[in-house]
C-alpha atoms as a PDB file:
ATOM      1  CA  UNK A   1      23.790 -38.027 -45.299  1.00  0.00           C
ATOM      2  CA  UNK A   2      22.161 -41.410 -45.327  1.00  0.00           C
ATOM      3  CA  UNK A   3      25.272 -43.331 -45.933  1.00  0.00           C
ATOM      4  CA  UNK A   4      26.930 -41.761 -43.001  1.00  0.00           C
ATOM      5  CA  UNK A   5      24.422 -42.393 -40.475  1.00  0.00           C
ATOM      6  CA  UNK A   6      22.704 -45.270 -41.465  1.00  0.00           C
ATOM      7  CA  UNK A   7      25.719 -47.495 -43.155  1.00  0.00           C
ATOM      8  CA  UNK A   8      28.513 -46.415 -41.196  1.00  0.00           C
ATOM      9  CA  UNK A   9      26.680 -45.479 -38.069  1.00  0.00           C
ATOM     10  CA  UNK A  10      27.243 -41.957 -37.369  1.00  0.00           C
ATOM     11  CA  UNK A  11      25.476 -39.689 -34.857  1.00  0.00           C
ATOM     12  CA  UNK A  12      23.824 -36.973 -36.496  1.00  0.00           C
ATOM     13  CA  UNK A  13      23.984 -34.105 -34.711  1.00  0.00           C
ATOM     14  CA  UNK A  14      22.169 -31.293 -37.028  1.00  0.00           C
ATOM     15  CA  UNK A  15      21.233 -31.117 -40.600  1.00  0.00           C
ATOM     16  CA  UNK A  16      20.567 -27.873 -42.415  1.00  0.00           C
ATOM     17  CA  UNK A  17      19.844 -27.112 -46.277  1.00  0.00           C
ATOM     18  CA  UNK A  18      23.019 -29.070 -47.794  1.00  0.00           C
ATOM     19  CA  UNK A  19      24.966 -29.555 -44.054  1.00  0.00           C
ATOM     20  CA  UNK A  20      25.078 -32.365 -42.180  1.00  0.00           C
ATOM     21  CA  UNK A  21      27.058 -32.620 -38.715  1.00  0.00           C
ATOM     22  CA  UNK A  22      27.740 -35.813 -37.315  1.00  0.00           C
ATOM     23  CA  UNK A  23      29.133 -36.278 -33.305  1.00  0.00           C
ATOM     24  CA  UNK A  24      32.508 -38.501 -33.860  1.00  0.00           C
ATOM     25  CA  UNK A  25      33.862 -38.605 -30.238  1.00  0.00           C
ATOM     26  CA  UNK A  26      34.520 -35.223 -28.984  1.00  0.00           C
ATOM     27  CA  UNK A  27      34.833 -33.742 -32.530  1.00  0.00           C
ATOM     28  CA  UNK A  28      32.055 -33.240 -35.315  1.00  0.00           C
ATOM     29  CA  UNK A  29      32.464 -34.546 -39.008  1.00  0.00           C
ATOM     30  CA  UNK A  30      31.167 -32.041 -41.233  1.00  0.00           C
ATOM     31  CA  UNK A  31      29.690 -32.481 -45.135  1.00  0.00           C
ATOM     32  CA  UNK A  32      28.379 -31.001 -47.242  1.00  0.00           C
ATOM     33  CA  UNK A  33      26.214 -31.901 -50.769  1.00  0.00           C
ATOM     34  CA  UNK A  34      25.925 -29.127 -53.038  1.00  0.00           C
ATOM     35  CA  UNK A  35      22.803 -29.083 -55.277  1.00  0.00           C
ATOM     36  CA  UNK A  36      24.816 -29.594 -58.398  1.00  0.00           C
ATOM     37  CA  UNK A  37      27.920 -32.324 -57.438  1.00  0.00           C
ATOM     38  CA  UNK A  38      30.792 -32.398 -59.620  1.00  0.00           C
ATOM     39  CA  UNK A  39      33.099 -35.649 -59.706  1.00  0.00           C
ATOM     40  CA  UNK A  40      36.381 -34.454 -58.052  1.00  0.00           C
ATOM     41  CA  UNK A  41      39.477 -36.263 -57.442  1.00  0.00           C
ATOM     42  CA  UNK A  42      41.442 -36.299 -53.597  1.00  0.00           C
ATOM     43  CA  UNK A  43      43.938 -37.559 -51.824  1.00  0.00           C
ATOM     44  CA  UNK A  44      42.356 -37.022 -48.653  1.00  0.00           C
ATOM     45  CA  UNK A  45      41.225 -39.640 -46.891  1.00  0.00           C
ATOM     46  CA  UNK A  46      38.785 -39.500 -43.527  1.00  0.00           C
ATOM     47  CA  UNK A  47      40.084 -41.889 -40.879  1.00  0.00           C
ATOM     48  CA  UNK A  48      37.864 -42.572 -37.874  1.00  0.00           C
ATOM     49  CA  UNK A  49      39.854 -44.123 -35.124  1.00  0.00           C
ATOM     50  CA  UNK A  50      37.754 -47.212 -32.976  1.00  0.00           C
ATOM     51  CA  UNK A  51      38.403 -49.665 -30.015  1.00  0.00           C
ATOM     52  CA  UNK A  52      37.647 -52.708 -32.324  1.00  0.00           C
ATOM     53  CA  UNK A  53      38.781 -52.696 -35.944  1.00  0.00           C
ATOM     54  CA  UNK A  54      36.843 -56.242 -36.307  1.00  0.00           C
ATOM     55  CA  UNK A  55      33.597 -55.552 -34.621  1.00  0.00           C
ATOM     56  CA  UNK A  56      33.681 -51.877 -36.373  1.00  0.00           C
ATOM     57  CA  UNK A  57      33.766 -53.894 -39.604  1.00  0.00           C
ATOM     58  CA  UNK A  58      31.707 -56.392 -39.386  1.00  0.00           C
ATOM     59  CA  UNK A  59      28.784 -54.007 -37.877  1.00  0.00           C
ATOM     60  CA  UNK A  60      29.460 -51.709 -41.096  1.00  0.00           C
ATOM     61  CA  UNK A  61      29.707 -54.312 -43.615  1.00  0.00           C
ATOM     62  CA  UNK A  62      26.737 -55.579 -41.994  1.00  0.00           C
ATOM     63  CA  UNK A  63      24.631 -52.156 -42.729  1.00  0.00           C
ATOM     64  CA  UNK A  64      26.312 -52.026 -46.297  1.00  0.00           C
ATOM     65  CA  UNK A  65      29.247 -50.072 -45.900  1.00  0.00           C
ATOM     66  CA  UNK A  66      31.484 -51.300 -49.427  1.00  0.00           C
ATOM     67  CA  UNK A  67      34.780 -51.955 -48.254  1.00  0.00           C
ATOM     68  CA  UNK A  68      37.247 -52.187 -50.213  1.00  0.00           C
ATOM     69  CA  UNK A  69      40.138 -53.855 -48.413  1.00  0.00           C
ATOM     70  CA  UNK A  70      39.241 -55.686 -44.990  1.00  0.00           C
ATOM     71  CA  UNK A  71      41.471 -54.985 -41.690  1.00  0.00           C
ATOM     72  CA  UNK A  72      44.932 -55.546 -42.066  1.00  0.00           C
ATOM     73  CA  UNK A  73      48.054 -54.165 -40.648  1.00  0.00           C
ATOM     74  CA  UNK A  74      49.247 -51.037 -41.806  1.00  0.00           C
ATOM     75  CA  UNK A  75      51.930 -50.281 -39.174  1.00  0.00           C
ATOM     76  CA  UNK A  76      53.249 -51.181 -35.631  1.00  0.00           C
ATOM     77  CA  UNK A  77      54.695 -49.506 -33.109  1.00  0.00           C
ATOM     78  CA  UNK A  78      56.558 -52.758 -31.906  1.00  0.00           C
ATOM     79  CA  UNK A  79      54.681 -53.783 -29.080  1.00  0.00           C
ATOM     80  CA  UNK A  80      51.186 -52.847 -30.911  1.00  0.00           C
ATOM     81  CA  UNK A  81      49.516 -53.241 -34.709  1.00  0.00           C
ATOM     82  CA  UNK A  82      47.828 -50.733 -36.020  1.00  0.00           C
ATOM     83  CA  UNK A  83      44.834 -52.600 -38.230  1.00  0.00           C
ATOM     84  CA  UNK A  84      42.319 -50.859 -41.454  1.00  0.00           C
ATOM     85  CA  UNK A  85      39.888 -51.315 -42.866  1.00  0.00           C
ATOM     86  CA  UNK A  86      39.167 -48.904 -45.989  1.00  0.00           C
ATOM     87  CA  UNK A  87      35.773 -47.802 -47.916  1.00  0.00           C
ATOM     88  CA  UNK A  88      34.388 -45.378 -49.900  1.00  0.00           C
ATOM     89  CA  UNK A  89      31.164 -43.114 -49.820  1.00  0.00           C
ATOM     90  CA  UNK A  90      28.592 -43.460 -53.121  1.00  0.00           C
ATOM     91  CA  UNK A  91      30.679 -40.047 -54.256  1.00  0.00           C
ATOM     92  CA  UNK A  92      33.787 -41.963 -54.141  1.00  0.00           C
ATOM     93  CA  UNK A  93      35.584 -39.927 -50.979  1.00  0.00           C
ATOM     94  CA  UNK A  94      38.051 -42.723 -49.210  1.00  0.00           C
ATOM     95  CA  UNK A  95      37.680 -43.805 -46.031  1.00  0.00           C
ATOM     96  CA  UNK A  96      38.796 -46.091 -43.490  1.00  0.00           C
ATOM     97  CA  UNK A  97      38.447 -47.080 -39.320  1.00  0.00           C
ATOM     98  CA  UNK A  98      41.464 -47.821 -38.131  1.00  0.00           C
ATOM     99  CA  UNK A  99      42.705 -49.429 -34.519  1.00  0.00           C
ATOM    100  CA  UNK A 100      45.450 -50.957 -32.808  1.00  0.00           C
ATOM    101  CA  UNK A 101      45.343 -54.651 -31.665  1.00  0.00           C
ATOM    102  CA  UNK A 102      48.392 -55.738 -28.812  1.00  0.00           C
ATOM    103  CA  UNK A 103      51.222 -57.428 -30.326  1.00  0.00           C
ATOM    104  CA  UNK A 104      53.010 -57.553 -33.089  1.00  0.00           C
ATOM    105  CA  UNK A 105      52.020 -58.670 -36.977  1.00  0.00           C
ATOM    106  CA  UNK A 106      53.954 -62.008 -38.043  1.00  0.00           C
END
């Protein structure tokens, strides 16, 4: 729970027992942490969407979130770039913020 709201800056809404809710926008993020935590692999991959890739980035990386790749493009739609930015949690669950920038990647 501390990673979430203190490194990468989410709202927490409500924690009970082993829940944790966190306001993203309109929606709410919701984890869990079981008593006993078994390593697990997944190919999912929690995206949070932002105005500003950069500023997202550096205020993370700033708090200690570990990224490992730093914003890049990942895809346009030919008049905009889609930039991301991707980390990981201390369990190892992939992340990224992603956000488009006008114009196109050269």
């Amino acid at each position: 729970m501390t990673f979430w709201r203190d490194r990468v800056g989410l709202e927490l809404s409500f924690a009970s027992g082993e829940f944790a809710f966190f306001a993203v926008g309109e929606n709410q993020l919701a984890l869990n942490q079981p008593e006993v935590f078994r390593a697990q692999t997944s190919d999912t991959e929690v995206v949070f969407e932002v105005e500003d890739v950069a500023e997202a980035y550096a205020a993370m990386k700033g708090r200690g979130v570990p990224f490992e790749i730093e914003p890049r493009p990942v895809s346009s739609d030919g008049q905009r770039t889609l930039l991301a930015a991707h980390f990981r949690d201390p369990d190892g669950h992939a992340a990224s913020v992603t956000g488009w920038v006008e114009g196109t990647a050269t």
